[in-house]
N, C-alpha and C. Protein backbone atom coordinates (compact mmCIF):
# COMPACT_ATOMS: atom_id res chain seq x y z
N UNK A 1 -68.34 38.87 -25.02
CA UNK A 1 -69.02 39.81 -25.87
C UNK A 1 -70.08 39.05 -26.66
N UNK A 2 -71.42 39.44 -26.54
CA UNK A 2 -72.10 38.88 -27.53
C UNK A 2 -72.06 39.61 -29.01
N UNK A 3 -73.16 38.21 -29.36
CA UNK A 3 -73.03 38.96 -31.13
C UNK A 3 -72.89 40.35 -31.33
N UNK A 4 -74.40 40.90 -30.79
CA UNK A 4 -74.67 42.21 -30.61
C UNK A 4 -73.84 43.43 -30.18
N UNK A 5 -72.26 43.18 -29.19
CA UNK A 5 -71.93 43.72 -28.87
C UNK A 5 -71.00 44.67 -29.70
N UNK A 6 -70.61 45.87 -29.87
CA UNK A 6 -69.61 46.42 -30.16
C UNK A 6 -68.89 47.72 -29.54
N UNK A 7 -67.87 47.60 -30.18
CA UNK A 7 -66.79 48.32 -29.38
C UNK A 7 -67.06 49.92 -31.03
N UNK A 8 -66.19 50.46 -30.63
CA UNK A 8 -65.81 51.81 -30.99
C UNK A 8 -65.35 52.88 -30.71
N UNK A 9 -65.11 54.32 -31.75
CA UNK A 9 -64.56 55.19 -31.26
C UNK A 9 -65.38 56.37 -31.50
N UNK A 10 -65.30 57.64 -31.36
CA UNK A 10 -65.93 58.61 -32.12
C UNK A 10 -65.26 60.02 -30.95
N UNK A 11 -64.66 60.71 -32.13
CA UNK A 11 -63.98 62.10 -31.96
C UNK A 11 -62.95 61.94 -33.05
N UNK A 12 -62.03 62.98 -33.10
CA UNK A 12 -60.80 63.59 -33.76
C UNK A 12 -60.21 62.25 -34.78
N UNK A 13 -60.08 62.75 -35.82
CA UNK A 13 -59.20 61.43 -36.33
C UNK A 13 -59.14 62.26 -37.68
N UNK A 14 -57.93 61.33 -38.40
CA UNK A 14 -57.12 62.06 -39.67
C UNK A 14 -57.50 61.31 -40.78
N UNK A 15 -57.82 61.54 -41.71
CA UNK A 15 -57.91 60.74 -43.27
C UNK A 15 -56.72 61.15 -43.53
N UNK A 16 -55.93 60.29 -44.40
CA UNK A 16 -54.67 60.53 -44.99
C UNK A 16 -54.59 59.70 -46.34
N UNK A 17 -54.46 60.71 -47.52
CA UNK A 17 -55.37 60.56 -49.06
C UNK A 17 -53.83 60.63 -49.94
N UNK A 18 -52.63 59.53 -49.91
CA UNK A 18 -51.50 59.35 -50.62
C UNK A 18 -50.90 60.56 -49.35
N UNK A 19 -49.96 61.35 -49.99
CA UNK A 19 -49.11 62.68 -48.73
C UNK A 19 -50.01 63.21 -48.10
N UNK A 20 -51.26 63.60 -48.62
CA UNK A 20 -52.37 64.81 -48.16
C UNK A 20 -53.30 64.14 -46.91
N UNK A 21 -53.17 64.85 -45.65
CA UNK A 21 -53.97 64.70 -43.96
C UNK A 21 -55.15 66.01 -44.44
N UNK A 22 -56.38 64.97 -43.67
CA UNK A 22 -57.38 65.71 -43.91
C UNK A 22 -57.62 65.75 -42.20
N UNK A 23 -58.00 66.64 -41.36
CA UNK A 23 -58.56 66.02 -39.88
C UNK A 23 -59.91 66.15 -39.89
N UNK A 24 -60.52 65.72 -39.45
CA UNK A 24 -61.91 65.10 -39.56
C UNK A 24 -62.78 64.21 -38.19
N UNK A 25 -63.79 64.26 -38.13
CA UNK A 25 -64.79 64.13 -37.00
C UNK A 25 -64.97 62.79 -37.71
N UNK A 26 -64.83 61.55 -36.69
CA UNK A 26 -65.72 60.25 -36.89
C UNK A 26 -66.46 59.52 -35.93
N UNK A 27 -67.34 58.66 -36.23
CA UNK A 27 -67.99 58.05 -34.95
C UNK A 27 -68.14 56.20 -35.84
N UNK A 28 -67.18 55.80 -35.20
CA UNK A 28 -66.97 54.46 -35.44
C UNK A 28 -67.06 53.32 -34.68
N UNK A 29 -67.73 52.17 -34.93
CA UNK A 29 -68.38 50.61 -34.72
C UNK A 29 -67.27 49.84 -35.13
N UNK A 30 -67.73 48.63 -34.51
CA UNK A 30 -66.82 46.97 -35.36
C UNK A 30 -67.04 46.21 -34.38
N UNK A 31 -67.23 44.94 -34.93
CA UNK A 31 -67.65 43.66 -34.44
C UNK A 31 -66.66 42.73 -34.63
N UNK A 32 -66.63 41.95 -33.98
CA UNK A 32 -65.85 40.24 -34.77
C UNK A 32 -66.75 39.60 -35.36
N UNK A 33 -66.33 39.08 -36.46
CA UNK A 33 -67.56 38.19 -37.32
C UNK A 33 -67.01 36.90 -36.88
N UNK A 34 -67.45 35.56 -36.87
CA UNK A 34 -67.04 34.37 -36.37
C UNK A 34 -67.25 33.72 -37.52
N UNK A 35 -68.00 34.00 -38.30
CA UNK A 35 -68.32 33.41 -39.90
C UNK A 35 -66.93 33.59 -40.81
N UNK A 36 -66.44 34.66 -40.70
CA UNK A 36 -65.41 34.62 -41.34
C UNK A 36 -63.83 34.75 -40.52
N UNK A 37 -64.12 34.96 -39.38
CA UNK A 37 -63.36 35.10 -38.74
C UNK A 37 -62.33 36.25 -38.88
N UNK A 38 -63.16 37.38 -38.98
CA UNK A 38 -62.46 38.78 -39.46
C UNK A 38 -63.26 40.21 -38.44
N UNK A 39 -62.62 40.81 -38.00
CA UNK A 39 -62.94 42.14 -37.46
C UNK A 39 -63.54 42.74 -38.44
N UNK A 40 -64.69 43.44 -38.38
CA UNK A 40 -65.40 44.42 -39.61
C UNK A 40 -65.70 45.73 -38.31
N UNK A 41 -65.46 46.99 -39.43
CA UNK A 41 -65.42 48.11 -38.84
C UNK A 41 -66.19 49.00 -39.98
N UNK A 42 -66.83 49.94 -39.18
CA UNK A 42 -67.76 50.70 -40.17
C UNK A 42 -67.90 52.10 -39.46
N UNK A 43 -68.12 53.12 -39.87
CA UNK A 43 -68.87 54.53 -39.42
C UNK A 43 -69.03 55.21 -40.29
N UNK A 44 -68.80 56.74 -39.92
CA UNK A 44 -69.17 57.82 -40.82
C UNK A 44 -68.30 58.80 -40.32
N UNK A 45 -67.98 59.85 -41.41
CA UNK A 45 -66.92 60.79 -41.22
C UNK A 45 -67.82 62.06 -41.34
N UNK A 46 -67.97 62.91 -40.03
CA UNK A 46 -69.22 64.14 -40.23
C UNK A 46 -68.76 65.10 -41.29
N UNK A 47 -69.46 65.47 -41.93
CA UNK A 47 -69.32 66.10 -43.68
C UNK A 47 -67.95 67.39 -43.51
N UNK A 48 -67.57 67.25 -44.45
CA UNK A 48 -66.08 67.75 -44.42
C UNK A 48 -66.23 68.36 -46.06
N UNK A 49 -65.75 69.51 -46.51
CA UNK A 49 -65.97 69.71 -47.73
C UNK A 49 -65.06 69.33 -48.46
N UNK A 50 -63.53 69.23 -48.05
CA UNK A 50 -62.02 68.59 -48.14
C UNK A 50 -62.08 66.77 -48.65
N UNK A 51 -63.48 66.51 -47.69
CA UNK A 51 -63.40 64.77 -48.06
C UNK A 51 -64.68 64.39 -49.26
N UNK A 52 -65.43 65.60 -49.48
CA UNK A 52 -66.38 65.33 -50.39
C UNK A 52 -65.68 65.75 -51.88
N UNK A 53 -64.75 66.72 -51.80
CA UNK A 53 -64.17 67.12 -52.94
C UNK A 53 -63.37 65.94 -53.40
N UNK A 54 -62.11 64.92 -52.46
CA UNK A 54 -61.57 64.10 -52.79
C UNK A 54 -62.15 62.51 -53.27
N UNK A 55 -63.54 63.03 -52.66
CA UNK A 55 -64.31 61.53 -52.90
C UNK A 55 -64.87 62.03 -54.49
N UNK A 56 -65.53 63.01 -54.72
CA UNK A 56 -66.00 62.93 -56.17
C UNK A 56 -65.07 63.16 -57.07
N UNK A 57 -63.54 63.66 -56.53
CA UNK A 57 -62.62 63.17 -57.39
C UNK A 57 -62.14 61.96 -57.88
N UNK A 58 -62.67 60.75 -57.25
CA UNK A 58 -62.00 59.60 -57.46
C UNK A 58 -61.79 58.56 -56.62
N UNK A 59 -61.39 59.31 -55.06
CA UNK A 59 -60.76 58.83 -53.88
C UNK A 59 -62.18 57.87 -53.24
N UNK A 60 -61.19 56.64 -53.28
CA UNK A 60 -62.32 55.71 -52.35
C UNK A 60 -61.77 54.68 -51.57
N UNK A 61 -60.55 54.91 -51.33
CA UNK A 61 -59.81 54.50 -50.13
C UNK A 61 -58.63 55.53 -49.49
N UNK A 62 -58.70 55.77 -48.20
CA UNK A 62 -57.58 56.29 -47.63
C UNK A 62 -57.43 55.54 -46.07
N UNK A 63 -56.14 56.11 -45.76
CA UNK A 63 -55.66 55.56 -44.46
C UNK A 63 -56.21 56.28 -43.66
N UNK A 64 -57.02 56.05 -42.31
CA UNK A 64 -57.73 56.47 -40.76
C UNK A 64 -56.75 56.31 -39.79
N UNK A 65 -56.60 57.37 -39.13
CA UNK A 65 -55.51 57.20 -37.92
C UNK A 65 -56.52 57.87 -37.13
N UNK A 66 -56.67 57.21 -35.71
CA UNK A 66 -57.02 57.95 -34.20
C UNK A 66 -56.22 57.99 -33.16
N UNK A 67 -56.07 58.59 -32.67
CA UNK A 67 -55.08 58.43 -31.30
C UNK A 67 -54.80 56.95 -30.98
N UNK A 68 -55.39 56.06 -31.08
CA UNK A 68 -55.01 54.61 -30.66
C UNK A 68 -54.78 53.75 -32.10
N UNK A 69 -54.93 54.36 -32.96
CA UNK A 69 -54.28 53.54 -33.94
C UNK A 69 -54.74 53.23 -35.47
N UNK A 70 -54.87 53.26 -36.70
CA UNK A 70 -54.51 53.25 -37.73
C UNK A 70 -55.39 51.89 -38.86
N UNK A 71 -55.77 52.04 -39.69
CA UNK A 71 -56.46 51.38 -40.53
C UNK A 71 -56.77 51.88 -42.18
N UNK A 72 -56.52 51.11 -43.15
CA UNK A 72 -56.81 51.57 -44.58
C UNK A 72 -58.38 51.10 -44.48
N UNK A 73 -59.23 52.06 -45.01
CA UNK A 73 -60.86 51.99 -44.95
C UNK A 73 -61.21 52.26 -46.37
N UNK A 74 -62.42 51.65 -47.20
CA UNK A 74 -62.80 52.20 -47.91
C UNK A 74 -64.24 53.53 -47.83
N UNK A 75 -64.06 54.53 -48.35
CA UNK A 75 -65.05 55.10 -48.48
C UNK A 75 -66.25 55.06 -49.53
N UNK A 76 -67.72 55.24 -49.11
CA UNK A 76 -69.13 55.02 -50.22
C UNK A 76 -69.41 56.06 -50.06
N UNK A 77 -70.46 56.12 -50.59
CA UNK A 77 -71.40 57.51 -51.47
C UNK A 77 -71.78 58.23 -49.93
N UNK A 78 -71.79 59.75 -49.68
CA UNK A 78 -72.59 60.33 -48.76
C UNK A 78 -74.65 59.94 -48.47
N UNK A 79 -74.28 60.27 -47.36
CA UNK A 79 -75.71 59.89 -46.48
C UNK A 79 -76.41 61.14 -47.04
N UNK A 80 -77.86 61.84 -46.71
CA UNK A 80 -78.42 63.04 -47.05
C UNK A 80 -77.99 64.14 -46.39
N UNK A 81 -77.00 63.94 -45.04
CA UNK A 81 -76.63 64.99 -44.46
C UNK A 81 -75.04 65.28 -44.67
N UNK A 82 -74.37 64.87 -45.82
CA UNK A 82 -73.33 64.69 -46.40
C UNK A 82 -72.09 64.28 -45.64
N UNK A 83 -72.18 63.14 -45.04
CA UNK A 83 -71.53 62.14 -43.95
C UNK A 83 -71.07 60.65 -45.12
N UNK A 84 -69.85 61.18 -45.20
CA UNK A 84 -69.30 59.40 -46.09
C UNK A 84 -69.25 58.32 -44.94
N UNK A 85 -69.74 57.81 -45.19
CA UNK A 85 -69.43 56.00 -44.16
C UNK A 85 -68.54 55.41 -45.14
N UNK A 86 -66.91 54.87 -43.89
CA UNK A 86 -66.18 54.50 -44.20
C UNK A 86 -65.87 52.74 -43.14
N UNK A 87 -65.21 52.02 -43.91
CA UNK A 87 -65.32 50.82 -43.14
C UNK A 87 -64.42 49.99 -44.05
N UNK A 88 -63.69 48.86 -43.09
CA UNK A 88 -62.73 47.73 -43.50
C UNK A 88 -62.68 46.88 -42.66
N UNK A 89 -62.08 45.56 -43.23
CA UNK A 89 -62.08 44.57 -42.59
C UNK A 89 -60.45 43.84 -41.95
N UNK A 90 -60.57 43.74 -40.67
CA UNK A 90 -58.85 43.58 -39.99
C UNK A 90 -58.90 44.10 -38.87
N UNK A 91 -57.97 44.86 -38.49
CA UNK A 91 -57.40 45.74 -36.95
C UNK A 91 -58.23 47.05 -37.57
N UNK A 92 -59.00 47.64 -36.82
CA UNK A 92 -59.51 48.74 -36.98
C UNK A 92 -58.23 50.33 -36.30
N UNK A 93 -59.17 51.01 -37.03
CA UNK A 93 -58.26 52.27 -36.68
C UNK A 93 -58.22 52.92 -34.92
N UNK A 94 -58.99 52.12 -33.75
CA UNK A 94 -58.65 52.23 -32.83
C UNK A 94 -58.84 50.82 -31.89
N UNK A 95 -58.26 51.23 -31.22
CA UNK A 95 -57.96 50.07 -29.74
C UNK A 95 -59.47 48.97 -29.52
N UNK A 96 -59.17 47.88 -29.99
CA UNK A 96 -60.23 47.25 -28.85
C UNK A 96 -60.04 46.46 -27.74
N UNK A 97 -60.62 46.22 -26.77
CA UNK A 97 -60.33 45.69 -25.27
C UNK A 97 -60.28 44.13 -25.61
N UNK A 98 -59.34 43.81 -25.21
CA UNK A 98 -59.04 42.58 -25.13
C UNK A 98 -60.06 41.33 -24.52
N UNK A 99 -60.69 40.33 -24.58
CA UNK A 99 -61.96 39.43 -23.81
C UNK A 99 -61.09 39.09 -22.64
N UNK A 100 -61.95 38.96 -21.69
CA UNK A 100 -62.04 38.74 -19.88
C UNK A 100 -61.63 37.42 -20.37
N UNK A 101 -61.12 36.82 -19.40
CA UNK A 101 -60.82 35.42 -19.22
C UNK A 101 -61.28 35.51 -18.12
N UNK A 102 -62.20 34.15 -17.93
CA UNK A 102 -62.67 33.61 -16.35
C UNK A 102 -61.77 32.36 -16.08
């Protein structure tokens, strides 16, 4: 994989805000950084009125689950088309492919 390369997901996935599941549309990136030697993951959650209410309440981290798997993300301020980009650093909330060995 080069620098440039990344993996991701984008469809169906759950915010989960303490007990409370929100389901929600995402389209998510992540790289390996070699500088720090940490997975970084980033996207955006398509505008949800459920996740804009909990974000100007306060909420700026919740747990991401997708069918392949699970990550605590923090959430920032909405984009102009009211899309929060959410992102953390570790095992991201879905599957990535393992490197080819030659």
């Amino acid at each position: 994989m080069s620098e440039h390369d990344e993996e991701g997901y984008s469809g169906a996935a759950t915010l989960v805000f303490g007990s409370d599941e929100v389901a929600v549309e995402v389209d998510l990136r992540g790289y390996f950084q070699p500088i720090d030697g940490r997975y970084h993951w980033y996207g955006r959650i398509k505008k949800h009125d459920d996740v804009t209410s909990r974000v100007e309440g306060g909420a700026r981290t919740a747990l991401l689950r997708t069918p392949t798997g699970q990550a605590e993300g923090t959430l920032t301020d909405p984009d102009p088309w009211g899309r929060y980009r959410v992102g953390g650093i570790s095992t991201p909330p879905y599957k990535i492919e393992e490197p080819v060995e030659h």
